[in-house]
C-alpha atoms as a PDB file:
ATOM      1  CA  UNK A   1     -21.557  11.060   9.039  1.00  0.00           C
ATOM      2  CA  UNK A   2     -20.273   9.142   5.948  1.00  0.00           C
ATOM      3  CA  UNK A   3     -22.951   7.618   3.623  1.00  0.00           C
ATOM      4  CA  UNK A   4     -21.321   4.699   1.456  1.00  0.00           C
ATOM      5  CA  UNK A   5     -22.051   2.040  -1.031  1.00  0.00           C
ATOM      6  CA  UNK A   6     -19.999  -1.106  -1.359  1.00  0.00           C
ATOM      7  CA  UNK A   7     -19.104  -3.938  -3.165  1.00  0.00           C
ATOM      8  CA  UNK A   8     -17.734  -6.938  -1.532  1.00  0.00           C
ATOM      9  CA  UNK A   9     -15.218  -9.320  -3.446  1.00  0.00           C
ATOM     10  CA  UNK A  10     -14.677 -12.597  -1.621  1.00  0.00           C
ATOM     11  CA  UNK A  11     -11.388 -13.909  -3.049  1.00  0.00           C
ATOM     12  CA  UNK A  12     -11.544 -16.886  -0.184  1.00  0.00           C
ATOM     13  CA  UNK A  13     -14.776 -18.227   1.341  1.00  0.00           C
ATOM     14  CA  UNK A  14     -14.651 -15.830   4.129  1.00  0.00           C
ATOM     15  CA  UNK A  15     -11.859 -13.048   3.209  1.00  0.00           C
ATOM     16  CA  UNK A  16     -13.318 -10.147   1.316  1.00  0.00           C
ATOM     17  CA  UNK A  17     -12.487  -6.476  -0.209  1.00  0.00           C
ATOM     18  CA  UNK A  18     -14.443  -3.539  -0.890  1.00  0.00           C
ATOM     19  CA  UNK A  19     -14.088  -0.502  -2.757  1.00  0.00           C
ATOM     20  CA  UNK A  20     -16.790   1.964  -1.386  1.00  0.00           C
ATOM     21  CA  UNK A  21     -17.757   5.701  -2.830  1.00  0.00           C
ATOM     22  CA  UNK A  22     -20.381   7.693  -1.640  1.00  0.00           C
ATOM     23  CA  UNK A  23     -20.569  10.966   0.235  1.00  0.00           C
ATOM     24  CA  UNK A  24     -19.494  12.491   4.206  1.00  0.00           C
ATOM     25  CA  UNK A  25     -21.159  14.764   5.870  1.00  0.00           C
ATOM     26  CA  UNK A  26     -18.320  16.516   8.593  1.00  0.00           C
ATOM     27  CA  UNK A  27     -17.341  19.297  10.662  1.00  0.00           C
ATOM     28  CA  UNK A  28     -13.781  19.718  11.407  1.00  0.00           C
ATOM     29  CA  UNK A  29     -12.683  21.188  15.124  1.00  0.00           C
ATOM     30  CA  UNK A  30     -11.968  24.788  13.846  1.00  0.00           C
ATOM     31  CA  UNK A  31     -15.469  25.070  11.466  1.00  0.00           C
ATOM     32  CA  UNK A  32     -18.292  26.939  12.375  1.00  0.00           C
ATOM     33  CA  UNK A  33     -20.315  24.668  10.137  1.00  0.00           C
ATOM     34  CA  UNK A  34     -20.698  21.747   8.609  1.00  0.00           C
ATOM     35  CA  UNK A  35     -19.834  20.530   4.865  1.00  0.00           C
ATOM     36  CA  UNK A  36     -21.072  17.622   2.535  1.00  0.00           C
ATOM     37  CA  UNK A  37     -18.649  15.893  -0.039  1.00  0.00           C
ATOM     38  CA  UNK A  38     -17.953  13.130  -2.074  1.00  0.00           C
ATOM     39  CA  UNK A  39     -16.088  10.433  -0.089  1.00  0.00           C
ATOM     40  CA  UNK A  40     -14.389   6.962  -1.449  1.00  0.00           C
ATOM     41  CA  UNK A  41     -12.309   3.999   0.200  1.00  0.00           C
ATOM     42  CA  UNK A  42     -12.097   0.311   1.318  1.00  0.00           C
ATOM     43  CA  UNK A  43     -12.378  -2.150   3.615  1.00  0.00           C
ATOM     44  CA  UNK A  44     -10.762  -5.416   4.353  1.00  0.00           C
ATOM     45  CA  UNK A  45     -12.502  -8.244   6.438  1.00  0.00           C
ATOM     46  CA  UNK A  46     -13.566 -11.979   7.371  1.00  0.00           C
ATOM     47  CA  UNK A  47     -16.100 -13.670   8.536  1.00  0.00           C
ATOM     48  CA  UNK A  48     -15.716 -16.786  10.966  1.00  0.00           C
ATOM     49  CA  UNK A  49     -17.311 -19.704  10.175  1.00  0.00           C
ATOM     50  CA  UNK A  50     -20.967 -20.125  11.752  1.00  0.00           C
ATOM     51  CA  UNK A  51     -20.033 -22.693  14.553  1.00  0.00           C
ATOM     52  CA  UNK A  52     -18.418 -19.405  15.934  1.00  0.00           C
ATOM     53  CA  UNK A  53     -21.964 -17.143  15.212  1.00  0.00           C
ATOM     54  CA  UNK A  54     -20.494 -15.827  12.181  1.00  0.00           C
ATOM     55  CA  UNK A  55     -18.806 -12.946  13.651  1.00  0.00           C
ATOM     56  CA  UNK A  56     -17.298 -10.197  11.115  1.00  0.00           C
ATOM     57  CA  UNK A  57     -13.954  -8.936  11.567  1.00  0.00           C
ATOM     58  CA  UNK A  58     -13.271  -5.349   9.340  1.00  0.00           C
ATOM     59  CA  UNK A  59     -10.681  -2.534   9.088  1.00  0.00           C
ATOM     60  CA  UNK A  60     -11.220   0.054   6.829  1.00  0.00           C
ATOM     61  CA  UNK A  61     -10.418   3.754   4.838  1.00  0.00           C
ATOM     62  CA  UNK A  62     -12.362   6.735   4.419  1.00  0.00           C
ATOM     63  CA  UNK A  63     -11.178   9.798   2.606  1.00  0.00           C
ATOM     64  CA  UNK A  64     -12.836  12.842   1.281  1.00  0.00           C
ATOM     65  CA  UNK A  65     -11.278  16.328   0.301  1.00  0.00           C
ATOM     66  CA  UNK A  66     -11.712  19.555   2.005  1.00  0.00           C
ATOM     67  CA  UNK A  67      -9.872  22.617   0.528  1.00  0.00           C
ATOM     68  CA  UNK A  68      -7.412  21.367  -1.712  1.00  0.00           C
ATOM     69  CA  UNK A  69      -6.647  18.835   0.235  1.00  0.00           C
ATOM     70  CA  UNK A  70      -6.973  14.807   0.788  1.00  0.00           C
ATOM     71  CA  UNK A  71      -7.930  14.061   4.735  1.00  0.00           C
ATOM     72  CA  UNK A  72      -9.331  10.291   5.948  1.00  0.00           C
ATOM     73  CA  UNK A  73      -9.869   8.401   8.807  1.00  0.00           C
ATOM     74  CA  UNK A  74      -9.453   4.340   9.626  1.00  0.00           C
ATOM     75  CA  UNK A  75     -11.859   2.167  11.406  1.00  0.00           C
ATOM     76  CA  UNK A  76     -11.662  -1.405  12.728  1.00  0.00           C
ATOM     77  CA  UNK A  77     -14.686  -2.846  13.355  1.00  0.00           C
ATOM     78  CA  UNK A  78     -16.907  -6.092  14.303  1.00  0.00           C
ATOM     79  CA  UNK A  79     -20.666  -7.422  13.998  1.00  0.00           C
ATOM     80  CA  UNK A  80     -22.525  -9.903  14.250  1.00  0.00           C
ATOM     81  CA  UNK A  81     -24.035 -11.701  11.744  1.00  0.00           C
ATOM     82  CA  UNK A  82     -27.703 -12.675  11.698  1.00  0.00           C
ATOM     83  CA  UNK A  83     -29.363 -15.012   9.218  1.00  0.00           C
END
């Protein structure tokens, strides 16, 4: 369960970045319990215009490391935006 903040830079109108840090909750397949620590990434996205309900297209990174070493995951992503 990852718990991030994030800043989005818009470098067009509707293309953004964002670095994010924050912290991840996990258990990995051969635990017997669960750990908390400090997470980071980014994400990459855009948002279509509104004649198309502004929907948001995003792909992102999140790593954290576990025992001397760095693990991650990727996500894609979309949502809807509501004004």
């Amino acid at each position: 369960i990852p718990l991030l903040a994030e800043i989005k830079v818009y470098f067009l109108s509707q293309f953004y970045v964002s670095p994010r840090a924050g912290a991840i909750y996990f258990l990995l397949n051969d635990q017997s319990k669960s750990h908390l620590r400090l997470a980071y990434g980014f994400t990459g996205g855009f948002n279509l215009p509104k004649k198309n309900n502004r929907i948001n297209i995003h792909a992102g990174y999140t790593g954290f490391r576990h025992d001397a070493i760095h693990r991650g995951y990727a996500t894609l992503g979309a949502a809807i935006i509501i004004n």
